[in-house]
N, C-alpha and C. Protein backbone atom coordinates (compact mmCIF):
# COMPACT_ATOMS: atom_id res chain seq x y z
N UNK A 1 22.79 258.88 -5.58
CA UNK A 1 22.76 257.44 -5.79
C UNK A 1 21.56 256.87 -5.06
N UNK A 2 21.05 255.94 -6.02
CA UNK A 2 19.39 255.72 -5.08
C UNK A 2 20.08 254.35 -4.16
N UNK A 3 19.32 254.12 -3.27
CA UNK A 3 19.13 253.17 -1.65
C UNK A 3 18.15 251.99 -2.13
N UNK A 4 18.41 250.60 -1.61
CA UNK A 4 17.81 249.75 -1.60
C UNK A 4 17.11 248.46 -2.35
N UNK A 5 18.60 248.79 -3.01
CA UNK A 5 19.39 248.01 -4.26
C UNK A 5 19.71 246.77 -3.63
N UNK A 6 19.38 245.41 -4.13
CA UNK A 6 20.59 244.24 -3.23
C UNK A 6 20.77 243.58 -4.60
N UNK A 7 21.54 242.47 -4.66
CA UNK A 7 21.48 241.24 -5.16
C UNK A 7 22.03 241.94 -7.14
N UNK A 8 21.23 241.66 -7.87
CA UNK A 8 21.62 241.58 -9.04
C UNK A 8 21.52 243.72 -9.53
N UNK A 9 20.32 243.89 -8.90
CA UNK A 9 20.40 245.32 -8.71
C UNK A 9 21.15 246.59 -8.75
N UNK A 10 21.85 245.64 -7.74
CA UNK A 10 23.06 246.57 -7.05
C UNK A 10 23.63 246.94 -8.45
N UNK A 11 24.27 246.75 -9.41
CA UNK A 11 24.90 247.44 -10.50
C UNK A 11 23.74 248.38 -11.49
N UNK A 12 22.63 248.57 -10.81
CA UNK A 12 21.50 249.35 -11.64
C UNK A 12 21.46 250.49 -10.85
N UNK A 13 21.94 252.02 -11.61
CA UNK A 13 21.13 252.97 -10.35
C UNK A 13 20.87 253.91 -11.29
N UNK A 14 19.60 255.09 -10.79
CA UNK A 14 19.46 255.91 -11.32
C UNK A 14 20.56 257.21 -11.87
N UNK A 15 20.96 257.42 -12.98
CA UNK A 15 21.89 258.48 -13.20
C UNK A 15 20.99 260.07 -13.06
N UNK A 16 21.90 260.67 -12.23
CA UNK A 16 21.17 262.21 -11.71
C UNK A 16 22.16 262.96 -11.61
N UNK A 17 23.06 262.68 -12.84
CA UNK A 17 23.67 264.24 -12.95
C UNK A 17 24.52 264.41 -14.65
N UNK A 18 24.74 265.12 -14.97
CA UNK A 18 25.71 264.96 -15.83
C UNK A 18 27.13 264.50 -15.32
N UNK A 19 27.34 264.85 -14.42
CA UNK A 19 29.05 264.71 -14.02
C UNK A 19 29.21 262.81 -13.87
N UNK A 20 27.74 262.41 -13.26
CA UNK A 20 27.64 260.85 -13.11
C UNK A 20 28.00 260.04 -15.08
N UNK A 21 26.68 261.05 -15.84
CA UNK A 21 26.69 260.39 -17.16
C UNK A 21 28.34 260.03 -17.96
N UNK A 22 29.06 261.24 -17.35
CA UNK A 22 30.63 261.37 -17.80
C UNK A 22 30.99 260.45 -17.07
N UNK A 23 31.23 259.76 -15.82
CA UNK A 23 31.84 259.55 -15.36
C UNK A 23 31.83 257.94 -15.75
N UNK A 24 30.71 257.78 -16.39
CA UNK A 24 30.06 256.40 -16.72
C UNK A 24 30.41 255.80 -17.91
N UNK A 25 30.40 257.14 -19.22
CA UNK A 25 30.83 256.72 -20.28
C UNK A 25 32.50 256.98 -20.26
N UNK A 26 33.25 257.41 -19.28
CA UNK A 26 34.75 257.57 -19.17
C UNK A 26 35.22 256.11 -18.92
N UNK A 27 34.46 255.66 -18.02
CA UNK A 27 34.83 254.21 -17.57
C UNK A 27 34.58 253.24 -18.35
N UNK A 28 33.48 253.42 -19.46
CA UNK A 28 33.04 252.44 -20.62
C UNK A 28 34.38 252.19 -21.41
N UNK A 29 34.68 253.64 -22.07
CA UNK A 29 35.49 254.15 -22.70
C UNK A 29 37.17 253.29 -22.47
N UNK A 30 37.10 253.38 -21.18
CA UNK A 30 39.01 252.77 -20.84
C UNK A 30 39.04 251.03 -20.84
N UNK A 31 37.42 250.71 -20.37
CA UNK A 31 37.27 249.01 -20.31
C UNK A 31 36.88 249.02 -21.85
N UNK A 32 36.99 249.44 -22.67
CA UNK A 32 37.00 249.29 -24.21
C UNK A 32 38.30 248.89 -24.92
N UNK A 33 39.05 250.36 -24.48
CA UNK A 33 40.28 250.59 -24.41
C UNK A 33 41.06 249.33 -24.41
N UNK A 34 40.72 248.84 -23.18
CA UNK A 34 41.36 247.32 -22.36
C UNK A 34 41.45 246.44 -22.82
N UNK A 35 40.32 246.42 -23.33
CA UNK A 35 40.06 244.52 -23.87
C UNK A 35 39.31 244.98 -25.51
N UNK A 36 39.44 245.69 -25.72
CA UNK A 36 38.99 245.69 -27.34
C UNK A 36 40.53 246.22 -27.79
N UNK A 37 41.38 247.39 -27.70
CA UNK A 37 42.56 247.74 -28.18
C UNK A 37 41.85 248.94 -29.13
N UNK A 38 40.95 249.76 -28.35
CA UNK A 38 40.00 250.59 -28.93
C UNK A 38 41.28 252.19 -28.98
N UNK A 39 41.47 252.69 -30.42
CA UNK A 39 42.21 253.75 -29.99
C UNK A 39 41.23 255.18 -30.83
N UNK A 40 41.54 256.00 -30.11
CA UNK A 40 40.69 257.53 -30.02
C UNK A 40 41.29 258.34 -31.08
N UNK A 41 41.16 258.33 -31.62
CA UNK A 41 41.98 259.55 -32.66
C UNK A 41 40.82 261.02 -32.54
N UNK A 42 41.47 262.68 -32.92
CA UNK A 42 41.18 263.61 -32.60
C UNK A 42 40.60 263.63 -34.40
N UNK A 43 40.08 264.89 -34.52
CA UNK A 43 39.30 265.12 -36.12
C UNK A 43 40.77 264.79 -37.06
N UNK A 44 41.81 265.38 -36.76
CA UNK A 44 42.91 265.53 -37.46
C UNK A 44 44.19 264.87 -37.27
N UNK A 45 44.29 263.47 -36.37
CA UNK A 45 44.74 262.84 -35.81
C UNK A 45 45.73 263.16 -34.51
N UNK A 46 46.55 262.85 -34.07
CA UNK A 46 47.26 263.17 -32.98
C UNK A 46 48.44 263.91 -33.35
N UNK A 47 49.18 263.69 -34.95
CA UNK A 47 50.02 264.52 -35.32
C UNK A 47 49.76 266.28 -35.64
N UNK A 48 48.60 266.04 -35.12
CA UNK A 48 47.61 267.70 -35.77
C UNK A 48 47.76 268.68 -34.43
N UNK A 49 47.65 267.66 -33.35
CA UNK A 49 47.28 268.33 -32.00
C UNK A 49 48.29 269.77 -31.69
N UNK A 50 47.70 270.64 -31.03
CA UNK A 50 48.61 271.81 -31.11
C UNK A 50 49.08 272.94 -31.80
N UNK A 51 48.73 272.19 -33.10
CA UNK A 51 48.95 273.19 -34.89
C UNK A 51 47.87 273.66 -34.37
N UNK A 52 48.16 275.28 -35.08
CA UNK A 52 46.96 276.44 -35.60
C UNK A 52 46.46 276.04 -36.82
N UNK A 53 45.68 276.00 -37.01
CA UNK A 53 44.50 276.02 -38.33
C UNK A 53 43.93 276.99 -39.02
N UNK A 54 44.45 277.62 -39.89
CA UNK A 54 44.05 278.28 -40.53
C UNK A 54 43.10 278.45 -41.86
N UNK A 55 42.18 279.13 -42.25
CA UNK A 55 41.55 278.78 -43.45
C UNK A 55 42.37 278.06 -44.20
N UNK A 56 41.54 276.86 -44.84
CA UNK A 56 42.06 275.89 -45.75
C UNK A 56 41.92 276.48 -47.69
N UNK A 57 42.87 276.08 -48.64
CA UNK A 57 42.98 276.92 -49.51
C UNK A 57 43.08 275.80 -50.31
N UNK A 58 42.16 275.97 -51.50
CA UNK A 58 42.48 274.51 -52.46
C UNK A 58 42.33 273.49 -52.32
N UNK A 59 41.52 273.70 -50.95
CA UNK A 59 41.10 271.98 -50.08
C UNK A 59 42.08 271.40 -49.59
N UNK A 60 43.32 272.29 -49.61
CA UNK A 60 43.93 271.85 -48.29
C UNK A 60 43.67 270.79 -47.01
N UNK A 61 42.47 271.59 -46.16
CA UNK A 61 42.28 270.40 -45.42
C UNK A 61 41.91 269.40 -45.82
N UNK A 62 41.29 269.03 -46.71
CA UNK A 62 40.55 267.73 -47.62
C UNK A 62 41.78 266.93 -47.50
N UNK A 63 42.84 267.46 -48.33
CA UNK A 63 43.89 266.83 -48.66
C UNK A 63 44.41 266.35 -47.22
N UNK A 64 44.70 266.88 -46.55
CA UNK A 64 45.27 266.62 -44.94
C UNK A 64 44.76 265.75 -44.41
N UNK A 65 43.35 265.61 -44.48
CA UNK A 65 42.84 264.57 -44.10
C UNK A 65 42.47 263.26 -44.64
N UNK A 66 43.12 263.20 -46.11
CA UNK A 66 42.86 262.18 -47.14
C UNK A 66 44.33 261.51 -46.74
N UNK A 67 45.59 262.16 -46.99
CA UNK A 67 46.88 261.61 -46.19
C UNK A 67 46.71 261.20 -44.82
N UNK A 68 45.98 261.66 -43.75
CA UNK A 68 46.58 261.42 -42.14
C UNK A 68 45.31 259.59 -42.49
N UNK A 69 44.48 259.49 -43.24
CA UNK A 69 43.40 258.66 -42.79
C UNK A 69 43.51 257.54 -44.47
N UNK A 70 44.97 257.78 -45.14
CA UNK A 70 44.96 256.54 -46.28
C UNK A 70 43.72 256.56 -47.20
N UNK A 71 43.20 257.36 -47.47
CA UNK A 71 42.06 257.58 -48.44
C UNK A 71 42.76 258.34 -49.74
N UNK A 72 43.45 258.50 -50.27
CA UNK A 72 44.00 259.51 -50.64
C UNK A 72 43.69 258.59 -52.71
């Protein structure tokens, strides 16, 4: 974290790491969350999480994902 920051500054600092860049867009991410009602869905939504995936047959997944996302 760089030194000798005051006044309006102080919320400006150099980012020098990856673990900082994460830690920055994690916090974007939840004050989004907060006040927008921002929700995260996974490729296959949250009812997917955990299932094995296996080659898709007939477009299977197409289809799976045309139902979980109302495109259908």
């Amino acid at each position: 974290m760089s030194e000798g920051f005051t006044g309006d500054d102080a919320a400006i600092k150099k980012i020098e790491s990856f673990d900082e860049i994460c830690s920055l867009l994690s916090s974007i991410i939840l004050a989004l969350q907060e006040t927008q009602k921002l929700v995260i869905y996974s490729a296959l939504g949250d009812r997917f999480k955990g299932q094995n995936v296996g080659p898709a047959e007939d477009g299977e997944a197409g289809s799976i994902i045309q139902k979980r996302f109302g495109v259908e």
